[in-house]
PDB file of N, CA and C in Angstrom:
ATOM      1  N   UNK A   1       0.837  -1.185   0.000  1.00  0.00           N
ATOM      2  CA  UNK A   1       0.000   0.000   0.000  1.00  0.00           C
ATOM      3  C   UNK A   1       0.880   1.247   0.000  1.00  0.00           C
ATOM      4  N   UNK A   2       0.146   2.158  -0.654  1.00  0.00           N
ATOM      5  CA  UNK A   2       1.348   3.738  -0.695  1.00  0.00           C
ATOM      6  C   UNK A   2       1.153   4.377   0.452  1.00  0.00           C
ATOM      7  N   UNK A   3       2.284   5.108   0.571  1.00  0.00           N
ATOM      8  CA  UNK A   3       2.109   5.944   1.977  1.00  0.00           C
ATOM      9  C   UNK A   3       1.177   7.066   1.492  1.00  0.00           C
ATOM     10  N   UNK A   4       0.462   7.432   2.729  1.00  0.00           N
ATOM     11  CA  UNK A   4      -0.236   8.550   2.351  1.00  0.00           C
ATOM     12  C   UNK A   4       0.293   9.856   1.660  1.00  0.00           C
ATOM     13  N   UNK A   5      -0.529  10.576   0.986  1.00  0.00           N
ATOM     14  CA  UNK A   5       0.617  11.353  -0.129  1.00  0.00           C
ATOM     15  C   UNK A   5       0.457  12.875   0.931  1.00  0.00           C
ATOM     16  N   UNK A   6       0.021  12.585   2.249  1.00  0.00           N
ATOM     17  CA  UNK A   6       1.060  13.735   3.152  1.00  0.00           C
ATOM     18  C   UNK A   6       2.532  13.386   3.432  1.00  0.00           C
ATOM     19  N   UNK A   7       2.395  12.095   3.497  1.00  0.00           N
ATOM     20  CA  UNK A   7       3.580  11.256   3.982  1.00  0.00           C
ATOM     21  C   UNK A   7       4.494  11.547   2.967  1.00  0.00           C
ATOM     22  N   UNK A   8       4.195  11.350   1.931  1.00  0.00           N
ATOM     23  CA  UNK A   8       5.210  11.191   0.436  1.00  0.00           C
ATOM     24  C   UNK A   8       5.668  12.914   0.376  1.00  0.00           C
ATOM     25  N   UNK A   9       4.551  13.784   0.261  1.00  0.00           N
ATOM     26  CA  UNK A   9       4.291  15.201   0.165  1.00  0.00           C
ATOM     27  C   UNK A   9       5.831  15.523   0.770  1.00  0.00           C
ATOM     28  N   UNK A  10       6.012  15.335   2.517  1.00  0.00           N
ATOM     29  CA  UNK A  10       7.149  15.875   3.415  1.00  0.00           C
ATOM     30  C   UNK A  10       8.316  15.193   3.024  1.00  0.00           C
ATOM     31  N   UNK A  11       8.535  13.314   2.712  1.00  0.00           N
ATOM     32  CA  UNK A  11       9.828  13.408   2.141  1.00  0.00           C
ATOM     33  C   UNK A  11      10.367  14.111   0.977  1.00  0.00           C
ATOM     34  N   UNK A  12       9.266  14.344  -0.415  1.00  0.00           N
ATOM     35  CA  UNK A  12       9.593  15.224  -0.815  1.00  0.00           C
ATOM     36  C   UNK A  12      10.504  16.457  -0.527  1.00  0.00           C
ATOM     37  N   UNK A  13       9.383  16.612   0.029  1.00  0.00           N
ATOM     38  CA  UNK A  13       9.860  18.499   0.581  1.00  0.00           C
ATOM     39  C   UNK A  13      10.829  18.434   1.744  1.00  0.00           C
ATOM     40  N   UNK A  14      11.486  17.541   2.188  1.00  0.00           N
ATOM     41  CA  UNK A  14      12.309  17.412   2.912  1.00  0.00           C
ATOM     42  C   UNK A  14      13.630  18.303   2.976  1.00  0.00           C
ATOM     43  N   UNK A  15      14.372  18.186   1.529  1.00  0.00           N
ATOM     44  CA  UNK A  15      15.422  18.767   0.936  1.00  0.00           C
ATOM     45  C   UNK A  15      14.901  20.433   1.264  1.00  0.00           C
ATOM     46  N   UNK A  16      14.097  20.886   1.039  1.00  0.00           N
ATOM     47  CA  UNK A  16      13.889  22.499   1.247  1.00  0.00           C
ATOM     48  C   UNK A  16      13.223  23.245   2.693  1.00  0.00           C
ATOM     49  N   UNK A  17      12.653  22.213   2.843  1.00  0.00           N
ATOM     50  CA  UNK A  17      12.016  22.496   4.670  1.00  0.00           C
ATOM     51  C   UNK A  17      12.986  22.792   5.589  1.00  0.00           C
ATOM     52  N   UNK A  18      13.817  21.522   5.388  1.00  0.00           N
ATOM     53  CA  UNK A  18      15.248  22.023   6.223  1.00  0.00           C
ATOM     54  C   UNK A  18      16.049  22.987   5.897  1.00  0.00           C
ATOM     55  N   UNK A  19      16.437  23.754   4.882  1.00  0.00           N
ATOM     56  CA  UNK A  19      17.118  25.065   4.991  1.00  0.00           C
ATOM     57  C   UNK A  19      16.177  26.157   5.584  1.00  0.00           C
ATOM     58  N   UNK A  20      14.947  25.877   6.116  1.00  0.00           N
ATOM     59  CA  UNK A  20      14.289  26.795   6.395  1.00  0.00           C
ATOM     60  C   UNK A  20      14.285  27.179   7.634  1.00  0.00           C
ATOM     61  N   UNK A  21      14.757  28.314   8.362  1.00  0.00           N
ATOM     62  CA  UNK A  21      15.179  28.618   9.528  1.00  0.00           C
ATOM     63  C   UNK A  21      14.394  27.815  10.912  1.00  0.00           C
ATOM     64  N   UNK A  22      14.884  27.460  12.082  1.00  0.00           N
ATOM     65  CA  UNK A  22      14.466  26.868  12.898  1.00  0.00           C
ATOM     66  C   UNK A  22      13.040  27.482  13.460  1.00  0.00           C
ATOM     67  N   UNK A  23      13.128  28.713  13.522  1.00  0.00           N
ATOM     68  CA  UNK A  23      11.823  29.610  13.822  1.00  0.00           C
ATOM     69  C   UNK A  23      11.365  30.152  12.652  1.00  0.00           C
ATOM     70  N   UNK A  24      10.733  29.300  11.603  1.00  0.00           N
ATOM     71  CA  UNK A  24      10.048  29.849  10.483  1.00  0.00           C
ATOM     72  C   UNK A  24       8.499  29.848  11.285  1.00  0.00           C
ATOM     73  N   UNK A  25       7.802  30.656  10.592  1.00  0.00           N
ATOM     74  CA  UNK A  25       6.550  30.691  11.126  1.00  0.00           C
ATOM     75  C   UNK A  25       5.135  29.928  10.349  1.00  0.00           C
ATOM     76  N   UNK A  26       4.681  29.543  10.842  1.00  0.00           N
ATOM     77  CA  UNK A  26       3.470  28.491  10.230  1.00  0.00           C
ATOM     78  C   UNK A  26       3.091  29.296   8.974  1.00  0.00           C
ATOM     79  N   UNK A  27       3.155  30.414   8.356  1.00  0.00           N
ATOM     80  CA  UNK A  27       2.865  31.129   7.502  1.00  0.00           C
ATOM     81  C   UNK A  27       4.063  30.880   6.455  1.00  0.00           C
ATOM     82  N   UNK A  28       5.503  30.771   7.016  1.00  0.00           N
ATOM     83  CA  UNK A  28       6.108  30.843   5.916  1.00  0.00           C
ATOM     84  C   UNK A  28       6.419  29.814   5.405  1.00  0.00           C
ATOM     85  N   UNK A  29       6.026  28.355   6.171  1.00  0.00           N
ATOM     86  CA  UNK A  29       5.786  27.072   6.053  1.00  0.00           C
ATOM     87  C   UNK A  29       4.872  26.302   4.987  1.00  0.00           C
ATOM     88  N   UNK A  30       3.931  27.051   5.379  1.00  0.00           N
ATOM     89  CA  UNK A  30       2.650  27.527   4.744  1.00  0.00           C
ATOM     90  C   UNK A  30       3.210  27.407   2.859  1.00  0.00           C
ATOM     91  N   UNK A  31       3.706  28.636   3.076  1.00  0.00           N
ATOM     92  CA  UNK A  31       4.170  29.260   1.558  1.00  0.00           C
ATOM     93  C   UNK A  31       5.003  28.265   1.065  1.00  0.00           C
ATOM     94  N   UNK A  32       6.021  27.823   1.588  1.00  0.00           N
ATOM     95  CA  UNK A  32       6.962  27.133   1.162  1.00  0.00           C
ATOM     96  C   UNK A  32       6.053  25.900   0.523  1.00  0.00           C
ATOM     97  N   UNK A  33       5.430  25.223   1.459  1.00  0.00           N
ATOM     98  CA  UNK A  33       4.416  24.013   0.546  1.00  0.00           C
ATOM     99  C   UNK A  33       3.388  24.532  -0.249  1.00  0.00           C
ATOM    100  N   UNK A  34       3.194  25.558  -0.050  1.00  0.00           N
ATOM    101  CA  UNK A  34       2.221  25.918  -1.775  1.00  0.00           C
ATOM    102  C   UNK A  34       3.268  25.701  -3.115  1.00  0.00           C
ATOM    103  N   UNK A  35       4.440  26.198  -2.854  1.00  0.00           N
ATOM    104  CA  UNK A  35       5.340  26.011  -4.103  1.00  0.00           C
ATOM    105  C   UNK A  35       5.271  24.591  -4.166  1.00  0.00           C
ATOM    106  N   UNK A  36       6.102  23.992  -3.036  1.00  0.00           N
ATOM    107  CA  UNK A  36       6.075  22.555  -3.097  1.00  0.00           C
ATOM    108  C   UNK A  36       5.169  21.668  -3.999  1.00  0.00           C
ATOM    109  N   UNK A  37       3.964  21.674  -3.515  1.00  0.00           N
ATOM    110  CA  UNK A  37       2.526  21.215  -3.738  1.00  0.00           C
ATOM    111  C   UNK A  37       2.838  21.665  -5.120  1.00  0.00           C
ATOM    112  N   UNK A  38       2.475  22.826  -5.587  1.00  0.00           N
ATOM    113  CA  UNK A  38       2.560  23.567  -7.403  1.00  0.00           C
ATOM    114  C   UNK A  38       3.602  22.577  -7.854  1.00  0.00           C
ATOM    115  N   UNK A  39       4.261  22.677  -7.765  1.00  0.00           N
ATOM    116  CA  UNK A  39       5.606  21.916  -8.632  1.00  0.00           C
ATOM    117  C   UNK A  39       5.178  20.510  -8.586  1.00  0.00           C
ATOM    118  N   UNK A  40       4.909  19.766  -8.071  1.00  0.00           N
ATOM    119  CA  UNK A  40       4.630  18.353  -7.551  1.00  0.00           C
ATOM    120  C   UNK A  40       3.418  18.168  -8.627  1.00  0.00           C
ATOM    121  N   UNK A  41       2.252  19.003  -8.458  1.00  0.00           N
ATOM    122  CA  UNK A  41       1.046  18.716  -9.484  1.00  0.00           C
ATOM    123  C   UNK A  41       1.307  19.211 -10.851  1.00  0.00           C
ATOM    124  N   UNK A  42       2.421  20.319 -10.666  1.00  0.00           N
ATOM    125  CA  UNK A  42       3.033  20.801 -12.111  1.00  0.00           C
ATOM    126  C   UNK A  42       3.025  18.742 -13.038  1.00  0.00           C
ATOM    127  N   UNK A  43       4.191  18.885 -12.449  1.00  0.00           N
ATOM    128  CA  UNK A  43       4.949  17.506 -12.911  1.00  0.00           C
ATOM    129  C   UNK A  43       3.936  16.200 -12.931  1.00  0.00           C
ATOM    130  N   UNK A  44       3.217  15.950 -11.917  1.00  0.00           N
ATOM    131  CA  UNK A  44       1.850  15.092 -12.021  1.00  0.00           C
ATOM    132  C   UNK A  44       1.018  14.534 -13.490  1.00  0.00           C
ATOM    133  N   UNK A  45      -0.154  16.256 -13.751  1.00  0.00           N
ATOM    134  CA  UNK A  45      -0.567  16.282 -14.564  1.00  0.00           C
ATOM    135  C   UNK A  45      -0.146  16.602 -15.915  1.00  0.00           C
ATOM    136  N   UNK A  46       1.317  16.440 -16.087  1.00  0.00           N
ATOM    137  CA  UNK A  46       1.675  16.255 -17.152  1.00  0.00           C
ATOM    138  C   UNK A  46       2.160  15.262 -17.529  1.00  0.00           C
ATOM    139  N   UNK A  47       2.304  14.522 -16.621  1.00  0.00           N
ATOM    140  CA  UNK A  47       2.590  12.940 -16.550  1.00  0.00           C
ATOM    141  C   UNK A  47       1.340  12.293 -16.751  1.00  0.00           C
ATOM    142  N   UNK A  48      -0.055  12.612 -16.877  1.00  0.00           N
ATOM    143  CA  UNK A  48      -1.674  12.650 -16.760  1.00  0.00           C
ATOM    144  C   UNK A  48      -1.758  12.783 -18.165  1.00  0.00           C
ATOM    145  N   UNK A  49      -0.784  13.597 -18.987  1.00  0.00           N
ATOM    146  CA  UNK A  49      -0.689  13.887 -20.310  1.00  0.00           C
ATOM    147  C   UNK A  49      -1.692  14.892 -20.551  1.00  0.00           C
ATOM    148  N   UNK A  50      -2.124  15.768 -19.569  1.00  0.00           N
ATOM    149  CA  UNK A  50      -2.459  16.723 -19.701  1.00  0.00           C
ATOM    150  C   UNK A  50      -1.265  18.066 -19.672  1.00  0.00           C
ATOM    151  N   UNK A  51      -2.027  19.503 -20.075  1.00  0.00           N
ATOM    152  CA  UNK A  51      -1.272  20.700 -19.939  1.00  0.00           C
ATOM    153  C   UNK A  51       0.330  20.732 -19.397  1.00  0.00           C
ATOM    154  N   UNK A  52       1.306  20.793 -19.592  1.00  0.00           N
ATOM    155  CA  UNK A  52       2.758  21.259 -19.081  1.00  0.00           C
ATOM    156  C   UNK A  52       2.657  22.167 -18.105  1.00  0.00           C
ATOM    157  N   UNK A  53       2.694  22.308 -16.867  1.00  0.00           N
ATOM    158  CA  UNK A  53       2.160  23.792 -16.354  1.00  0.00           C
ATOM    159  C   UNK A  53       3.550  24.493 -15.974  1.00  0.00           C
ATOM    160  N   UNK A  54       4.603  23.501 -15.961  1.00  0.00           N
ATOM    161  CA  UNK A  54       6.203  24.265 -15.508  1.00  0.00           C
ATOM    162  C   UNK A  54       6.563  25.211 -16.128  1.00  0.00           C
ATOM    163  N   UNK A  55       6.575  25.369 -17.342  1.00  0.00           N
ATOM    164  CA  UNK A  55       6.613  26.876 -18.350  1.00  0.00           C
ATOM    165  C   UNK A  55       5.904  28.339 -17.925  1.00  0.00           C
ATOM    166  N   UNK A  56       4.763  27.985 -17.660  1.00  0.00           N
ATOM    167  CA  UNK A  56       4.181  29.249 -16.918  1.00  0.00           C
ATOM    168  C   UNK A  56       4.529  29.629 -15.164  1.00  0.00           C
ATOM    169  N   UNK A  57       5.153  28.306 -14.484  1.00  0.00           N
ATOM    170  CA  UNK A  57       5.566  28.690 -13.677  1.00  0.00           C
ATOM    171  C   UNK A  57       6.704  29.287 -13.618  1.00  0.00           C
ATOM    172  N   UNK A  58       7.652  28.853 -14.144  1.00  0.00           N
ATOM    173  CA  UNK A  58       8.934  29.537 -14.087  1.00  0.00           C
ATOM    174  C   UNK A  58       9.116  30.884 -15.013  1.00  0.00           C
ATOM    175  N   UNK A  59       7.564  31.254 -15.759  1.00  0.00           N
ATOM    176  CA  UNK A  59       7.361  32.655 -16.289  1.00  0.00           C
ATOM    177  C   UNK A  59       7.234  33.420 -14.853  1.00  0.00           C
ATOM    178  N   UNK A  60       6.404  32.972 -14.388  1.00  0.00           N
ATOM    179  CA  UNK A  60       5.981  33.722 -13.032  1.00  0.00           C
ATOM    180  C   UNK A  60       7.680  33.797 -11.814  1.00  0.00           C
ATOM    181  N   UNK A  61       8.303  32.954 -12.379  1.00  0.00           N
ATOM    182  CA  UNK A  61       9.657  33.285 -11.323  1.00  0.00           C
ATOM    183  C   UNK A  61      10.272  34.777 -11.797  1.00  0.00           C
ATOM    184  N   UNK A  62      10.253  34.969 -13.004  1.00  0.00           N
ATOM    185  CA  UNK A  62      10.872  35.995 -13.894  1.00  0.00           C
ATOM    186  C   UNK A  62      10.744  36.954 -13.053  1.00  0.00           C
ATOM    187  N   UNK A  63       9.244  36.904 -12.779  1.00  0.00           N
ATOM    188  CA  UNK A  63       8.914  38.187 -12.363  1.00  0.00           C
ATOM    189  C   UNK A  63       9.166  39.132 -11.133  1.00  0.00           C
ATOM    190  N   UNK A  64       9.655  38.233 -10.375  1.00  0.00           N
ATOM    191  CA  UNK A  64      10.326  38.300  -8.742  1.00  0.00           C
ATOM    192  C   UNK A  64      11.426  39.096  -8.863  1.00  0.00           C
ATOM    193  N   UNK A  65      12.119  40.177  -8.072  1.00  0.00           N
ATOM    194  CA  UNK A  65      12.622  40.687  -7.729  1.00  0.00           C
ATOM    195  C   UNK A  65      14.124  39.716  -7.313  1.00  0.00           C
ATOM    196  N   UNK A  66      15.303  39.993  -8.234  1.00  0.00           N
ATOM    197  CA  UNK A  66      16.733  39.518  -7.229  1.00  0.00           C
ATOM    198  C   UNK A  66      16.807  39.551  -5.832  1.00  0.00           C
ATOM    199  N   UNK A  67      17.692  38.818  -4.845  1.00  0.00           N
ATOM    200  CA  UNK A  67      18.252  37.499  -4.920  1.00  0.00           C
ATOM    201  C   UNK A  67      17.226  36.775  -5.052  1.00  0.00           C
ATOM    202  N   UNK A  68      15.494  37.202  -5.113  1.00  0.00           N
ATOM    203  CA  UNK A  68      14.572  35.739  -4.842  1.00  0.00           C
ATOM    204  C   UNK A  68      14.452  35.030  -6.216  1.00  0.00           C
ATOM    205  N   UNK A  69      14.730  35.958  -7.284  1.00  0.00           N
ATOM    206  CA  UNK A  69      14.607  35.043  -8.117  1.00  0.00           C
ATOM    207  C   UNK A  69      15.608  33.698  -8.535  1.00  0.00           C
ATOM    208  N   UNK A  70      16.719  34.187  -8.480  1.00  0.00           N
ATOM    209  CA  UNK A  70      17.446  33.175  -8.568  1.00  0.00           C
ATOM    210  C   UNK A  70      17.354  32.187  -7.721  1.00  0.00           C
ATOM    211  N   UNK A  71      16.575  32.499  -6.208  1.00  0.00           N
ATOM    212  CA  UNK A  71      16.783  31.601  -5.085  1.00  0.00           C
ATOM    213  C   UNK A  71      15.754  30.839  -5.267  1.00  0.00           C
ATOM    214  N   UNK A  72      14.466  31.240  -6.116  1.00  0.00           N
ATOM    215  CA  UNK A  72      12.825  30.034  -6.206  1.00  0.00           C
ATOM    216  C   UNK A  72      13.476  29.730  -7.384  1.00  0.00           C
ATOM    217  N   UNK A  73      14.446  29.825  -8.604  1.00  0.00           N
ATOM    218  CA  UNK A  73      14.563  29.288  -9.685  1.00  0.00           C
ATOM    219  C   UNK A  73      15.336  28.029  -9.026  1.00  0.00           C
ATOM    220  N   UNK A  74      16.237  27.748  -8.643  1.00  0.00           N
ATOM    221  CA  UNK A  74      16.820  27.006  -7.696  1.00  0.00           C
ATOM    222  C   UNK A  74      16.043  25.763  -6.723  1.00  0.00           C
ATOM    223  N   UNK A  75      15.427  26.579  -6.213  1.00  0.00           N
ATOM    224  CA  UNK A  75      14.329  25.384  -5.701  1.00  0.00           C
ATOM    225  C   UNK A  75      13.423  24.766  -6.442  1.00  0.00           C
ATOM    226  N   UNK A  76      12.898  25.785  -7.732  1.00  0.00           N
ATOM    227  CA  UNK A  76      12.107  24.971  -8.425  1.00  0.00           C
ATOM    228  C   UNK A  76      12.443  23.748  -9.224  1.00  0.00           C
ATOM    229  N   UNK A  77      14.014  23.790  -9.459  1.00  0.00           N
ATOM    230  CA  UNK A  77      14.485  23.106 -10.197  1.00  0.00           C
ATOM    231  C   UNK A  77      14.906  22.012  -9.796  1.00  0.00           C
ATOM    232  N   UNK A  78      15.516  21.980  -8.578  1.00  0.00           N
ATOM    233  CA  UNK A  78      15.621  20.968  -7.468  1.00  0.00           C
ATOM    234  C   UNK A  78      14.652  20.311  -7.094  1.00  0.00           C
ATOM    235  N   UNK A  79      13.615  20.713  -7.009  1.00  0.00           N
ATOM    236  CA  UNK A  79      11.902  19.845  -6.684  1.00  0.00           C
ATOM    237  C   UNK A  79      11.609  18.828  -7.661  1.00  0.00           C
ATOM    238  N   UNK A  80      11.878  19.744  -8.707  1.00  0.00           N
ATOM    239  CA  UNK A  80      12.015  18.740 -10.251  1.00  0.00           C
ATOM    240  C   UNK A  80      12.909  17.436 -10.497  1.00  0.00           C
ATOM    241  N   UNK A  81      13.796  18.002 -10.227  1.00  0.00           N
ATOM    242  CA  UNK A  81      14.880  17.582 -10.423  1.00  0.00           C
ATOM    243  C   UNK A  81      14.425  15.888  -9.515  1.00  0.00           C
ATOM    244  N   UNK A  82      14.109  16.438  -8.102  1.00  0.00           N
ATOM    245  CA  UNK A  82      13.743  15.473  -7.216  1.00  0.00           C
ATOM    246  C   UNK A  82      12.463  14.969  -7.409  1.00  0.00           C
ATOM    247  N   UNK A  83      11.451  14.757  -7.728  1.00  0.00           N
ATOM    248  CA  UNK A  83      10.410  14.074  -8.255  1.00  0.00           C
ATOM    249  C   UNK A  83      10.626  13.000  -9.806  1.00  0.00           C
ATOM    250  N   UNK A  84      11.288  13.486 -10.393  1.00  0.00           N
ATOM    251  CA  UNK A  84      11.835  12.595 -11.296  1.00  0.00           C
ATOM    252  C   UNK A  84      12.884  11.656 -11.092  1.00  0.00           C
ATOM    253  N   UNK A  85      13.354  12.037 -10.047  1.00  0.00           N
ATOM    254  CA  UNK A  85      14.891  10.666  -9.749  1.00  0.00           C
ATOM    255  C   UNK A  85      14.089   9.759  -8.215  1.00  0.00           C
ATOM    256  N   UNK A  86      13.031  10.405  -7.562  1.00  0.00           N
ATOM    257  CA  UNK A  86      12.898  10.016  -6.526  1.00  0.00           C
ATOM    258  C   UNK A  86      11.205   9.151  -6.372  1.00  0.00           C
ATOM    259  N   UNK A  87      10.462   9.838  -7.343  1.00  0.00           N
ATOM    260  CA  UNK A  87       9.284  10.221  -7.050  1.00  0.00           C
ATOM    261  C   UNK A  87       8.075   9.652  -8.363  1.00  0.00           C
ATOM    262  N   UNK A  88       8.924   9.227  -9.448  1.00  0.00           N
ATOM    263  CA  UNK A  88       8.610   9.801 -10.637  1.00  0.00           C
ATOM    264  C   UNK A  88       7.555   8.421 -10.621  1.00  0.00           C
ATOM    265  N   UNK A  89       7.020   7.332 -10.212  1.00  0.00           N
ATOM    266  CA  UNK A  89       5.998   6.547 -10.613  1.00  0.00           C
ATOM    267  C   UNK A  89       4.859   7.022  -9.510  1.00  0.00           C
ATOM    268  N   UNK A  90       4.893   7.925  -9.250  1.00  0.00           N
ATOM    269  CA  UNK A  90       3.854   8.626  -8.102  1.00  0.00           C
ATOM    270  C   UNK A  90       2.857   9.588  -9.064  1.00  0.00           C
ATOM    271  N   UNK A  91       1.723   9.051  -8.999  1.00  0.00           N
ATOM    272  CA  UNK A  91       1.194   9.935 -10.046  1.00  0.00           C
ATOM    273  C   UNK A  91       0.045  10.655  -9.331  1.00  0.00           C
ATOM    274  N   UNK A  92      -0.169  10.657  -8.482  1.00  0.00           N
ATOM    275  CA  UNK A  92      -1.480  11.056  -7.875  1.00  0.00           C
ATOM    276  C   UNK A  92      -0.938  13.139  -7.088  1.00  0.00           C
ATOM    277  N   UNK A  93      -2.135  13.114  -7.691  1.00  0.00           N
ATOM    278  CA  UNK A  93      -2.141  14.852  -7.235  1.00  0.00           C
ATOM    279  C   UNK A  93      -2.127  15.260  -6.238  1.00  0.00           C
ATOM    280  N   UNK A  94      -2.571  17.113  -5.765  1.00  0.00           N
ATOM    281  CA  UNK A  94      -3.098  16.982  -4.415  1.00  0.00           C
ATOM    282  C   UNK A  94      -3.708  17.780  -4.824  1.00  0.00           C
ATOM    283  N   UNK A  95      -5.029  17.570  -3.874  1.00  0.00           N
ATOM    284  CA  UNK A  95      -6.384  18.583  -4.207  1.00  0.00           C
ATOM    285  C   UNK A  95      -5.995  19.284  -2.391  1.00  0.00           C
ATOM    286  N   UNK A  96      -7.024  19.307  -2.384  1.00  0.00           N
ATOM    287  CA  UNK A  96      -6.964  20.061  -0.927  1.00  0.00           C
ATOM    288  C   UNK A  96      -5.959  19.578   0.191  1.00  0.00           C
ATOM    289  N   UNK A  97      -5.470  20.957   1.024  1.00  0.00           N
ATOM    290  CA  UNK A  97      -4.405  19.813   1.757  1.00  0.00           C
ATOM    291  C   UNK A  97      -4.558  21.336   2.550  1.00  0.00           C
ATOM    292  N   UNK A  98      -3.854  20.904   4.125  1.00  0.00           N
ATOM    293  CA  UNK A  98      -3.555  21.951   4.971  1.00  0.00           C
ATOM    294  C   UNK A  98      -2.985  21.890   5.537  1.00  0.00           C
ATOM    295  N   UNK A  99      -1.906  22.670   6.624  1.00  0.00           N
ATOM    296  CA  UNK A  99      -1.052  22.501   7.608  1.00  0.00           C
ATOM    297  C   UNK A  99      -1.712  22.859   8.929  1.00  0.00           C
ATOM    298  N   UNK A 100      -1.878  21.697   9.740  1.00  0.00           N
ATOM    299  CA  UNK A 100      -2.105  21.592  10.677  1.00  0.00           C
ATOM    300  C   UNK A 100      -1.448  21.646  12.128  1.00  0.00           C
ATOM    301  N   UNK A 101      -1.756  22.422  13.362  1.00  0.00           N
ATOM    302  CA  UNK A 101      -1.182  22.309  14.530  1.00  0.00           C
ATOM    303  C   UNK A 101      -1.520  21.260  15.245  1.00  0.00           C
ATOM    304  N   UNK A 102      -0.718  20.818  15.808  1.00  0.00           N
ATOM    305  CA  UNK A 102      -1.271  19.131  16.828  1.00  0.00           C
ATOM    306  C   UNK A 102      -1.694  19.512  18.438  1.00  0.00           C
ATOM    307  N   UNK A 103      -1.730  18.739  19.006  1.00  0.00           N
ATOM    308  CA  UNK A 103      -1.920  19.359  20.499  1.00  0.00           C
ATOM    309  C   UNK A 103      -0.387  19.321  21.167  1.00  0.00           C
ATOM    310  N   UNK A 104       0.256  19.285  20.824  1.00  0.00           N
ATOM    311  CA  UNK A 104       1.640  19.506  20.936  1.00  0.00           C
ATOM    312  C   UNK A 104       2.556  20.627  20.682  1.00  0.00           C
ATOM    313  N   UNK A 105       2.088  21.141  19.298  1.00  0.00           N
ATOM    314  CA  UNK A 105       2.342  22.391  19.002  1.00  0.00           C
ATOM    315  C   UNK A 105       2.929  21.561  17.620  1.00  0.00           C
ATOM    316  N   UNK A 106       3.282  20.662  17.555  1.00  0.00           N
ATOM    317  CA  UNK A 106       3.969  20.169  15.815  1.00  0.00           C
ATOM    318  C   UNK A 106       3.116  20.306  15.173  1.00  0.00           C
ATOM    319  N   UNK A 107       4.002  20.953  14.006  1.00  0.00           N
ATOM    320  CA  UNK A 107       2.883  21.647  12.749  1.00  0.00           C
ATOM    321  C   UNK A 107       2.599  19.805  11.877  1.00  0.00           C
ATOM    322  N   UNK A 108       1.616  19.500  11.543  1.00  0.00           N
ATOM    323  CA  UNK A 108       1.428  18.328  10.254  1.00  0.00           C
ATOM    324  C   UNK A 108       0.489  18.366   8.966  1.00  0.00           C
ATOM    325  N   UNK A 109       0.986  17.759   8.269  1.00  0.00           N
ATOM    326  CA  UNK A 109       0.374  18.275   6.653  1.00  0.00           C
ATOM    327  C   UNK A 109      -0.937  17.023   6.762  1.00  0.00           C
ATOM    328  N   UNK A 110      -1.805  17.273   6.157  1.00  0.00           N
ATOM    329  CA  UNK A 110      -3.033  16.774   5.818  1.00  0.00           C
ATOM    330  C   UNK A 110      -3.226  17.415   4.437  1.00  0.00           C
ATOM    331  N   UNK A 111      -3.414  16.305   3.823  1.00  0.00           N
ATOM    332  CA  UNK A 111      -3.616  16.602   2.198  1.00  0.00           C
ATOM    333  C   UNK A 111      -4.323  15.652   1.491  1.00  0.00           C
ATOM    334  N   UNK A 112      -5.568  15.917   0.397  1.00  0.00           N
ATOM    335  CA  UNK A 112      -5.839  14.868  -0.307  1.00  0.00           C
ATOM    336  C   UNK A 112      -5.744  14.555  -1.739  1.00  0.00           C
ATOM    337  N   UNK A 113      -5.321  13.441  -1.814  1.00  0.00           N
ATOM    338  CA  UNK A 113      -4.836  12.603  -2.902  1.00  0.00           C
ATOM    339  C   UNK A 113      -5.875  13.023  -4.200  1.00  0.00           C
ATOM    340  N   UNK A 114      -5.187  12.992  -5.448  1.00  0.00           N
ATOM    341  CA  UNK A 114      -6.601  13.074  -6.560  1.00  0.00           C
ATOM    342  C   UNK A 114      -5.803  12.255  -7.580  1.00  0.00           C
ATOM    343  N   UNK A 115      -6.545  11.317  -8.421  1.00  0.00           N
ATOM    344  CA  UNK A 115      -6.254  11.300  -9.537  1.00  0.00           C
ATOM    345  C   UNK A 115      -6.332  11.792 -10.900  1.00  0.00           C
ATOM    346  N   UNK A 116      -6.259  11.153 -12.052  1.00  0.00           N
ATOM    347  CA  UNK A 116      -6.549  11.628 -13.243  1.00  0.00           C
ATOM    348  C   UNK A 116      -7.964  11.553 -13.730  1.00  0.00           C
ATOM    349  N   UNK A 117      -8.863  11.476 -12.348  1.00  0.00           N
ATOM    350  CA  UNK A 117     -10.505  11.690 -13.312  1.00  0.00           C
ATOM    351  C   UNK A 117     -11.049  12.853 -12.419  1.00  0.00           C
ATOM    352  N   UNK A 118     -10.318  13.591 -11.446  1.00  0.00           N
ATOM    353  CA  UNK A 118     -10.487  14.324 -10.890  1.00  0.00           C
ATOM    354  C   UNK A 118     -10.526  16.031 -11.519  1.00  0.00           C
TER     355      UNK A 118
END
């Protein structure tokens, strides 16, 4: 059985979570897995043999202001980079997903899975 694709979602995003400062805030956590998530369904549904959507994303990097651009071109490419050497018979999307606080205070991802009739 597959791990749940929150489960899959964080090793993913593993490589970029961790450069992210020890006191990042649930907001910028937040942000960081919206890219995550984008890139991940980028690569998905084009594997679905639907639309390419990476072209218009990395139009939208253009548009960012130095050092960030070079610094999300970088990650975007690395995400890529890592879903295809790591990831690449994983075909399932994510539709809704959220970051959650526990009663502990650990932040955890909840996300749901979609396929290609979705």
């Amino acid at each position: 059985m597959a791990a749940k694709i929150s489960e899959t979602l964080l090793e993913y995003a593993a490589p970029v979570l961790a450069q992210m400062p020890p006191d990042a805030s649930r907001r910028q956590q937040q942000e960081a897995l919206e890219v995550i998530i984008t890139v991940w369904n980028a690569l998905v549904v084009a594997q679905w043999g639907q639309e390419d959507l990476l072209p218009g994303l990395y139009r939208r990097l253009e548009a960012l202001p130095q050092p960030g651009r070079t610094a999300m071109h970088a990650i975007v490419d690395a995400l890529v980079e890592r879903k295809r050497q790591h990831f690449q018979d994983d075909l399932r999307a994510v539709g809704r997903w959220e970051l959650r606080v526990k009663a502990d205070g650990e932040l955890s991802l909840w996300a749901e899975a979609r396929g290609p009739s979705h």
